[in-house]
C-alpha atoms as a PDB file:
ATOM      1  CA  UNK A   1     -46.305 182.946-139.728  1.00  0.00           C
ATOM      2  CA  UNK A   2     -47.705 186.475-138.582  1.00  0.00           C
ATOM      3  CA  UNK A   3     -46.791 188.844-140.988  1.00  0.00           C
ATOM      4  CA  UNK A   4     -44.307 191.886-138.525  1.00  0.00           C
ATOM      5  CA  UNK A   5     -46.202 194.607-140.559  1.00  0.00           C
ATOM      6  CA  UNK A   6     -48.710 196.886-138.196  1.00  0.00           C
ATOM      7  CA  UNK A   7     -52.195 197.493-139.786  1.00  0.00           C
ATOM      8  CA  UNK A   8     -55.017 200.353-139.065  1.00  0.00           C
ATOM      9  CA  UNK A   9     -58.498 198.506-140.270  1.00  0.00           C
ATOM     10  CA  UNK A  10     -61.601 200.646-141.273  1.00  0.00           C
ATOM     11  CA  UNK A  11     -63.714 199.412-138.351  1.00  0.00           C
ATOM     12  CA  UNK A  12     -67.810 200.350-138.484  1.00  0.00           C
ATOM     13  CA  UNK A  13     -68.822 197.691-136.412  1.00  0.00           C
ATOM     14  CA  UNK A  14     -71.001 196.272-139.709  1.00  0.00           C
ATOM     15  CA  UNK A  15     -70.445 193.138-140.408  1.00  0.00           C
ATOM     16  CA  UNK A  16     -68.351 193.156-143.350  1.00  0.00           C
ATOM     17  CA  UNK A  17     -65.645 195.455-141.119  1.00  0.00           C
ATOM     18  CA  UNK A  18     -65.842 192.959-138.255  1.00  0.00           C
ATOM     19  CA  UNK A  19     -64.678 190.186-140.169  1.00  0.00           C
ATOM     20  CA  UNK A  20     -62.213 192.240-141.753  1.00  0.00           C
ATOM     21  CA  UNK A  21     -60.788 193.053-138.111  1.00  0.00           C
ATOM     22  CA  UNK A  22     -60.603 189.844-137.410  1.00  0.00           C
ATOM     23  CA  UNK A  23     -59.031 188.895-140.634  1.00  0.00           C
ATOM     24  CA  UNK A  24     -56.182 191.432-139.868  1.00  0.00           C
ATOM     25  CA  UNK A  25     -55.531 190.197-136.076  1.00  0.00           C
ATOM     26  CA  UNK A  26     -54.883 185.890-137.476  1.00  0.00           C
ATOM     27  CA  UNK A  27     -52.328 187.720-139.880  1.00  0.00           C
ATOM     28  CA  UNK A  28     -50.648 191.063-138.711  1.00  0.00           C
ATOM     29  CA  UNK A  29     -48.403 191.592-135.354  1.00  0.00           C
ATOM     30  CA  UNK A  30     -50.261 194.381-134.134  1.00  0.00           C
ATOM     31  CA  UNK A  31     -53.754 196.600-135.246  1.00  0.00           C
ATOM     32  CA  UNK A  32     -55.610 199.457-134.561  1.00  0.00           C
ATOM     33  CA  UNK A  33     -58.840 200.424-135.123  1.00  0.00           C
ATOM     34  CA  UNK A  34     -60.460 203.225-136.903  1.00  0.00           C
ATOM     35  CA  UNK A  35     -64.031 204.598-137.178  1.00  0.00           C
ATOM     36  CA  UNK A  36     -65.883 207.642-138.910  1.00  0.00           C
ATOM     37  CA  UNK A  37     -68.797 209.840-137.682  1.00  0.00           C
ATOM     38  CA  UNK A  38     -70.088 210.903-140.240  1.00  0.00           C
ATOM     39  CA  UNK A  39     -74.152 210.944-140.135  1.00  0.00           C
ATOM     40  CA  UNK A  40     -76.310 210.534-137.715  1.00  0.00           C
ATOM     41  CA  UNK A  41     -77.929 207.763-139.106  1.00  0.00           C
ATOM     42  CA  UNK A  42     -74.894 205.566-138.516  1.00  0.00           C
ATOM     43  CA  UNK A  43     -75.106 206.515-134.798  1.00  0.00           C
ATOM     44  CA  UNK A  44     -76.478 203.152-134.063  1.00  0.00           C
ATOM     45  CA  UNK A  45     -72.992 201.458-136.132  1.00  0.00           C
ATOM     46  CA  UNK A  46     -71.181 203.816-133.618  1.00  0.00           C
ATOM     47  CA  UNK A  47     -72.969 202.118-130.542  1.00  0.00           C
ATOM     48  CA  UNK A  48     -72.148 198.566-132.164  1.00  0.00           C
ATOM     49  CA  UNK A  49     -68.626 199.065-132.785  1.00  0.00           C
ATOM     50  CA  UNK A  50     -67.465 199.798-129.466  1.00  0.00           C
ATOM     51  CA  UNK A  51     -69.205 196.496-128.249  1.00  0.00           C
ATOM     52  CA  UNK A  52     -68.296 194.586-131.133  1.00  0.00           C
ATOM     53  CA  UNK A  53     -64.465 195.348-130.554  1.00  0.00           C
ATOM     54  CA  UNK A  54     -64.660 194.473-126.718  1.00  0.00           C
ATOM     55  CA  UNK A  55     -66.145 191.152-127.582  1.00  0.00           C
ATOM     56  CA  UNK A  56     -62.826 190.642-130.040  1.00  0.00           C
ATOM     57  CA  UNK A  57     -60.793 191.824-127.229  1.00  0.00           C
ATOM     58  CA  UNK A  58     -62.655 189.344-124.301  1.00  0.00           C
ATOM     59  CA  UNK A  59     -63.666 186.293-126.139  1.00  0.00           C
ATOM     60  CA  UNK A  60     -60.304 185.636-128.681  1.00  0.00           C
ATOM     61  CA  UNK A  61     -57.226 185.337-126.144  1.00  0.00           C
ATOM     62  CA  UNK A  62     -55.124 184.670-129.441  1.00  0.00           C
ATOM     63  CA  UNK A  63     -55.795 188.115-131.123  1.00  0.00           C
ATOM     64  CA  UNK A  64     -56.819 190.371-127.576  1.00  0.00           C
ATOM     65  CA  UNK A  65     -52.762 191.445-127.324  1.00  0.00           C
ATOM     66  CA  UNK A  66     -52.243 192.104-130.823  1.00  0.00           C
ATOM     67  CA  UNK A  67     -55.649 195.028-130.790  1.00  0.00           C
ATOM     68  CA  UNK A  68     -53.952 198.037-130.013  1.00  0.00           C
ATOM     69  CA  UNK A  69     -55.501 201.539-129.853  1.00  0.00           C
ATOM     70  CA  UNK A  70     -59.254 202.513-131.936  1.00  0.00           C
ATOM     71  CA  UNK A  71     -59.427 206.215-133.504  1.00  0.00           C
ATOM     72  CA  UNK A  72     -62.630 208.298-134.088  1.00  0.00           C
ATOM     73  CA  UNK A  73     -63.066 211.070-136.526  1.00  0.00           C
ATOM     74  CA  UNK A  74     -65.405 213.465-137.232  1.00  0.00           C
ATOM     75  CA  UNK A  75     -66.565 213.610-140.766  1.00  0.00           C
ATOM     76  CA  UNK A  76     -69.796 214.803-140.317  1.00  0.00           C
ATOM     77  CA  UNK A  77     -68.562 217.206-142.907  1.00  0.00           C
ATOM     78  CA  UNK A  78     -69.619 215.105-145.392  1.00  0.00           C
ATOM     79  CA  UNK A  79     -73.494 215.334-144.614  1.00  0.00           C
ATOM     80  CA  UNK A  80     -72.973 218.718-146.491  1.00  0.00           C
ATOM     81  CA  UNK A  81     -71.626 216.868-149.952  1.00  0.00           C
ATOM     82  CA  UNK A  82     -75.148 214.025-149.244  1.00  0.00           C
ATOM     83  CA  UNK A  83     -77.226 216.917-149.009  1.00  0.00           C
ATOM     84  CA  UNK A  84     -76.108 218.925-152.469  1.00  0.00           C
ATOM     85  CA  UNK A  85     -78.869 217.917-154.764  1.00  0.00           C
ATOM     86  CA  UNK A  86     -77.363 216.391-157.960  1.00  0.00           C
ATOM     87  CA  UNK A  87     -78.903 217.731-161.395  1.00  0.00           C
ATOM     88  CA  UNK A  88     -82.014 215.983-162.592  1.00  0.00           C
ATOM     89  CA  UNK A  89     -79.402 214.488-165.311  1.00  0.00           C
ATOM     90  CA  UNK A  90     -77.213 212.980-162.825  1.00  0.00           C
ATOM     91  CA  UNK A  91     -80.056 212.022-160.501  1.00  0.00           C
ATOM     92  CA  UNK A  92     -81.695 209.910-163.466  1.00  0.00           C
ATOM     93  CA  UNK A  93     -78.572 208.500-164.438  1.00  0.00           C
ATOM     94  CA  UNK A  94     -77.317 207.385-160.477  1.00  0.00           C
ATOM     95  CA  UNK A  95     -81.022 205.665-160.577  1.00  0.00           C
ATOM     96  CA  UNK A  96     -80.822 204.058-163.380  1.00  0.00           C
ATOM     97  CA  UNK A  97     -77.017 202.847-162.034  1.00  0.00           C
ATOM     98  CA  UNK A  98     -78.564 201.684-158.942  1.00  0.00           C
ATOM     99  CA  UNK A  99     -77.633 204.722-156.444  1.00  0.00           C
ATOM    100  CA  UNK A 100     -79.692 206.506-154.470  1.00  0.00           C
ATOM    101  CA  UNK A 101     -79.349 210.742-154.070  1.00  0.00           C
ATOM    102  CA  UNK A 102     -77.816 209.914-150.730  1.00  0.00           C
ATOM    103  CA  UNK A 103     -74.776 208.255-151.941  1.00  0.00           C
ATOM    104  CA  UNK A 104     -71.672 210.296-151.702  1.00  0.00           C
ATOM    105  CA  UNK A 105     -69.226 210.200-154.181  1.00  0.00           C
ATOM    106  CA  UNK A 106     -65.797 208.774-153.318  1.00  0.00           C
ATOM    107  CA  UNK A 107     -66.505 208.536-149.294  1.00  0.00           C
ATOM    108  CA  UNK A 108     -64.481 205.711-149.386  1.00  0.00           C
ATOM    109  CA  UNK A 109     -61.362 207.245-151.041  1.00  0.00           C
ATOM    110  CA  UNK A 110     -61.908 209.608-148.357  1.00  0.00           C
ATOM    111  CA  UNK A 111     -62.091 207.015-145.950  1.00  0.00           C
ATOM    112  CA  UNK A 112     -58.731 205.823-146.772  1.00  0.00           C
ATOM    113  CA  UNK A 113     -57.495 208.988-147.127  1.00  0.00           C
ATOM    114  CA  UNK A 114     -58.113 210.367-143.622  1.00  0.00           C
ATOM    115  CA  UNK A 115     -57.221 206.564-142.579  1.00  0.00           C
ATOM    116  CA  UNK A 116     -53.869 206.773-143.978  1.00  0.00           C
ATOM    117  CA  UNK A 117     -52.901 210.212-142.359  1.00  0.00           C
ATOM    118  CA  UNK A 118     -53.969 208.327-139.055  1.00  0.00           C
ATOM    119  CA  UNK A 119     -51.687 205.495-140.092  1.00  0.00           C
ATOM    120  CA  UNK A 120     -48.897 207.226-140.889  1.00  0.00           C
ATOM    121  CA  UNK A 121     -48.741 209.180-137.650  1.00  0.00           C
ATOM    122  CA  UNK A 122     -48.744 205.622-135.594  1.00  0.00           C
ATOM    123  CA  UNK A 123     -46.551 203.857-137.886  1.00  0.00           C
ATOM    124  CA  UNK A 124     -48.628 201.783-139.249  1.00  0.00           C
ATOM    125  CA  UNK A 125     -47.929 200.323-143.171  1.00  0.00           C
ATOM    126  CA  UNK A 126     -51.559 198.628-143.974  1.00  0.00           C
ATOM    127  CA  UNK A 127     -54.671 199.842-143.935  1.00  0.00           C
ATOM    128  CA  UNK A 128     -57.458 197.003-144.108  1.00  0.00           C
ATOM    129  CA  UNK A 129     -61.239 198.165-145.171  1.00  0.00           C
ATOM    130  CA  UNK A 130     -64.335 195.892-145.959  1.00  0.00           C
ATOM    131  CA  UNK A 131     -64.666 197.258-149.522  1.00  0.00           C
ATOM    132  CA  UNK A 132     -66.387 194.495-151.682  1.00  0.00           C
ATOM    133  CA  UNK A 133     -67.229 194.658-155.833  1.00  0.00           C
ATOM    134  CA  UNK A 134     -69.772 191.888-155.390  1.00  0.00           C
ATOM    135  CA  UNK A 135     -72.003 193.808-153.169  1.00  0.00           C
ATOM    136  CA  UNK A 136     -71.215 197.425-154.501  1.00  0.00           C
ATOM    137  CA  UNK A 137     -69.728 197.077-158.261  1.00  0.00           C
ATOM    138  CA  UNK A 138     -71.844 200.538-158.868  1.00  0.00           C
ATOM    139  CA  UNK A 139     -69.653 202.185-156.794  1.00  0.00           C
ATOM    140  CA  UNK A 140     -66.686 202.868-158.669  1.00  0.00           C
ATOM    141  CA  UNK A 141     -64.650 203.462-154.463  1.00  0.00           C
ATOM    142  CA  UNK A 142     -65.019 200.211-153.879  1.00  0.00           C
ATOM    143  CA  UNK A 143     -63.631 198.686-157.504  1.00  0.00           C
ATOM    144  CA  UNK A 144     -60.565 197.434-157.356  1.00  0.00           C
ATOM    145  CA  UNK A 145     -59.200 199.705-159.778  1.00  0.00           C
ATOM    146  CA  UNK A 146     -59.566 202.582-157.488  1.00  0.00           C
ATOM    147  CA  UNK A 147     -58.076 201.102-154.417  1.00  0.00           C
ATOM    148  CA  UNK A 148     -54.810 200.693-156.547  1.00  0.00           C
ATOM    149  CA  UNK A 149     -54.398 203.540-157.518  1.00  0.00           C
ATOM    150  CA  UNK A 150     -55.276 205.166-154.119  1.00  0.00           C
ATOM    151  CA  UNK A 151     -52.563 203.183-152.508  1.00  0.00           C
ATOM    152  CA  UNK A 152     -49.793 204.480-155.187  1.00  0.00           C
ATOM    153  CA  UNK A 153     -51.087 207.970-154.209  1.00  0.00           C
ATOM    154  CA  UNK A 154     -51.139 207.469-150.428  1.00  0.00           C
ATOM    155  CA  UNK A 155     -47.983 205.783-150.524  1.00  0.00           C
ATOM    156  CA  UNK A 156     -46.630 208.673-152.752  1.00  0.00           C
ATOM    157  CA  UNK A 157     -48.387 211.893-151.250  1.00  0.00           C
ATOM    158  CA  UNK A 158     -47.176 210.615-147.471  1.00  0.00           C
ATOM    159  CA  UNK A 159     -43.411 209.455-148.917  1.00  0.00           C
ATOM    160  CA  UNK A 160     -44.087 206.174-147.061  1.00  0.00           C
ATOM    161  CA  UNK A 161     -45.054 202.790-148.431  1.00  0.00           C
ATOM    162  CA  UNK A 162     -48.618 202.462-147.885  1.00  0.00           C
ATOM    163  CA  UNK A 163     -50.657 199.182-149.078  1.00  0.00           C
ATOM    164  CA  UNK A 164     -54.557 199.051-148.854  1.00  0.00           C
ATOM    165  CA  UNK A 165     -55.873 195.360-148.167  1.00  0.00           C
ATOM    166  CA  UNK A 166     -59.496 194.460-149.062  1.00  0.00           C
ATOM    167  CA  UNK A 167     -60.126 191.074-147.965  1.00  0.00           C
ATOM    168  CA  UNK A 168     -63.633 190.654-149.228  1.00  0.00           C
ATOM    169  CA  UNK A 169     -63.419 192.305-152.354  1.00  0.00           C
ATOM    170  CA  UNK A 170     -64.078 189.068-154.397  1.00  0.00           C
ATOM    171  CA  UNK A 171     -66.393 188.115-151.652  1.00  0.00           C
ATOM    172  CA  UNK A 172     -70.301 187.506-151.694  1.00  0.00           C
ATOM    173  CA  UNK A 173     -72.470 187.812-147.963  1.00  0.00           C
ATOM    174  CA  UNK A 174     -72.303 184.145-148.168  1.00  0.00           C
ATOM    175  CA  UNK A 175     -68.518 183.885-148.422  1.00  0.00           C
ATOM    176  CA  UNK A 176     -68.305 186.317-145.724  1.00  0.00           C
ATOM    177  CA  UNK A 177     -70.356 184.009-143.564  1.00  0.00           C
ATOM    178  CA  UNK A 178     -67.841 181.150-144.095  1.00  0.00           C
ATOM    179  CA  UNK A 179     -64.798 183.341-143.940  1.00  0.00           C
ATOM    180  CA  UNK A 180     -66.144 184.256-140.370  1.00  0.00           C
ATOM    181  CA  UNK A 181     -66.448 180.467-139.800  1.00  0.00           C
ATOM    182  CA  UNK A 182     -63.085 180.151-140.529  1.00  0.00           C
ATOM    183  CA  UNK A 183     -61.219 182.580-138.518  1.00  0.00           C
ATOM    184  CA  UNK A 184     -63.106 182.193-135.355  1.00  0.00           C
ATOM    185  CA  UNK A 185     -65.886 179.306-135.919  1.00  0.00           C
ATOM    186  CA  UNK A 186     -68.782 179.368-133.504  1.00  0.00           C
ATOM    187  CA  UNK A 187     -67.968 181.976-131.072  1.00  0.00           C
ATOM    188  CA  UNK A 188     -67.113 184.502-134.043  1.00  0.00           C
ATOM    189  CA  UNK A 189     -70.616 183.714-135.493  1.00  0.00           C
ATOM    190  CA  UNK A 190     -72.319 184.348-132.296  1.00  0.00           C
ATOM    191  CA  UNK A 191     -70.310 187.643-131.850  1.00  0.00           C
ATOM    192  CA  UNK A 192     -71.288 189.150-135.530  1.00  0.00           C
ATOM    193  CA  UNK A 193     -75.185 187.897-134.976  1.00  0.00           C
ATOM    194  CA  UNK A 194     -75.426 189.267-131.604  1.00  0.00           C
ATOM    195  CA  UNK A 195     -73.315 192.496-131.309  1.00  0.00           C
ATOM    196  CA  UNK A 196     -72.471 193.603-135.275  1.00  0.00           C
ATOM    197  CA  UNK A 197     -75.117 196.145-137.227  1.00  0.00           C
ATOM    198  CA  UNK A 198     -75.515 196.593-140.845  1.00  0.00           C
ATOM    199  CA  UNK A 199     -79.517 197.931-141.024  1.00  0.00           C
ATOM    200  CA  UNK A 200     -79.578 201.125-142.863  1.00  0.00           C
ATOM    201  CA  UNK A 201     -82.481 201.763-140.702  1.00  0.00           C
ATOM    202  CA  UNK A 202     -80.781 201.470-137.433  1.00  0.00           C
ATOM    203  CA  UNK A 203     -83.194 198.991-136.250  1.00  0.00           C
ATOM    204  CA  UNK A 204     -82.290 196.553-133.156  1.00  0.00           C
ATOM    205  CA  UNK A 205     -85.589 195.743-131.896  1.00  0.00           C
ATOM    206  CA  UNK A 206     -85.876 192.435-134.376  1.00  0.00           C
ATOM    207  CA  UNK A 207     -83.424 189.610-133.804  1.00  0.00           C
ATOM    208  CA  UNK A 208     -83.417 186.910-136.826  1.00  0.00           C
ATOM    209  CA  UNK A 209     -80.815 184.350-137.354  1.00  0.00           C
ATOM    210  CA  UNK A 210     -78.525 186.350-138.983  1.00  0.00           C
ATOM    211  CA  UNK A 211     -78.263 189.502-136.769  1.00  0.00           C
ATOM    212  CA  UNK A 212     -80.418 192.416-135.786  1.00  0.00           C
ATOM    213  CA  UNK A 213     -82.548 194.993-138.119  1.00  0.00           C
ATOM    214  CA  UNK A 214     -85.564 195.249-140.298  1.00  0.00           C
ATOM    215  CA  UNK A 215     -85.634 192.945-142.410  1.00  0.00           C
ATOM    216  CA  UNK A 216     -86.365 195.077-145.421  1.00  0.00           C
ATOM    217  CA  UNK A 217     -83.686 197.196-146.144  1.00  0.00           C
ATOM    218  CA  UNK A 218     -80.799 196.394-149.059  1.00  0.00           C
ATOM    219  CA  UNK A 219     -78.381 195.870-146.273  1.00  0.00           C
ATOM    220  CA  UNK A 220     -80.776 193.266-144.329  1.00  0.00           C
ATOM    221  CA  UNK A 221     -81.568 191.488-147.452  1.00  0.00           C
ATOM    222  CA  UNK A 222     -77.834 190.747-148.254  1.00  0.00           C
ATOM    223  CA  UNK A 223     -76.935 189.801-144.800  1.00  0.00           C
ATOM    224  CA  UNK A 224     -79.937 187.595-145.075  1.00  0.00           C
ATOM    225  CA  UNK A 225     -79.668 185.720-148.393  1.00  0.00           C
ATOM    226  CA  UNK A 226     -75.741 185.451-147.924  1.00  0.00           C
ATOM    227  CA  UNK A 227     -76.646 183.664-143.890  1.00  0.00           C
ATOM    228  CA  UNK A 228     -79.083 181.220-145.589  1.00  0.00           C
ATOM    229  CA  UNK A 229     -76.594 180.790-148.915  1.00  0.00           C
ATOM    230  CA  UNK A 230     -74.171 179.666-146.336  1.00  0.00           C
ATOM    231  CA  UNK A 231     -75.982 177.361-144.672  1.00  0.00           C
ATOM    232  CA  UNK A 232     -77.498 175.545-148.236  1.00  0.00           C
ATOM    233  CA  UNK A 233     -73.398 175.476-149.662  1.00  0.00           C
END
């Protein structure tokens, strides 16, 4: 049964987000859609997403009426917290965690944040993001933990019942692969290897089997190894 709730899903056009949109059309009555600008290296995710969400809208007859309208904000605010040089203390310690000096602390609580002001203004009660602890357990915005206590203060600070659904946060790259399989076999393959991005270098001159990008990059390497995991399980 399709759960009457309406949902607003964090939509990049990545791949992870994708699958999470389509995750949230098979099970809630009605979505929207919405995206952050928020550096311009992501410009190319901006490009994608637009495509990616027509494609949902075309090619899937059973989810096109329930995608209602897609939101963009600007956060480009937030190149001013990447650019604040951490302290040679904190810079050794986020390398030795695993984090680069670009990562900005709690982006994704932000996310959320500026998601659920969205949400409550359109009357919608879920907000769905591609948050995963396999991928990213260094960043404490994307443990579990977090998210929980994020929706209590959402729900709280707005005086509206506000749940936050991660559908992948258990998941590795190659359970996303068969989760896509899942909820819209071939054609929802094909749609996340042709018109999805995830390559932190914004490269879409090199098409392999799993998608477009470099090849080289953290983000290409788990879309990579989780498309050939897949296809061994």
């Amino acid at each position: 049964m399709t759960d009457p709730r309406r949902a607003l899903v964090l939509f990049s056009g990545g791949q992870d987000s994708t699958v999470c949109l389509a995750w949230a059309l098979e099970r809630f009555a009605y979505v929207e859609t919405i995206g952050f600008d928020h550096s311009k290296s992501h410009d190319h995710e901006l490009e994608c997403r637009m495509h990616a969400r027509m494609q949902l809208h075309l090619n899937f007859p059973r989810w096109s009426h329930r995608l209602g309208d897609d939101h963009l904000l600007d956060l480009t605010l937030l190149n001013q917290i990447g650019e604040t040089r951490p302290t040679d203390e904190r810079a050794l310690a986020m390398s030795s965690g695993g984090l680069s000096n670009s990562y900005v602390p709690g982006r994704n609580l932000l996310f959320l944040t500026f998601a659920g002001t969205v949400a409550e203004r359109r009357g919608l009660s879920v907000l769905v993001g591609g948050m995963c602890e396999t991928d990213d357990s260094q960043y404490p915005d994307c443990r579990d933990n977090s998210l929980k206590a994020l929706q209590v203060a959402i729900s709280l600070g707005m005086d509206t019942p506000m749940t936050i659904e991660t559908p992948l946060l258990r998941a590795d790259k190659a359970e996303v692969w068969a989760m896509t399989e899942r909820l819209g076999g071939e054609p929802l393959l094909e749609l996340v290897i042709e018109h999805t991005h995830s390559c932190f270098m914004g490269d879409r001159s090199r098409r392999h089997p799993w998608g477009y990008g470099c090849g080289l990059c953290p983000a290409c390497d788990q879309r990579a190894r989780g498309y050939e995991a897949w296809l061994d399980s």
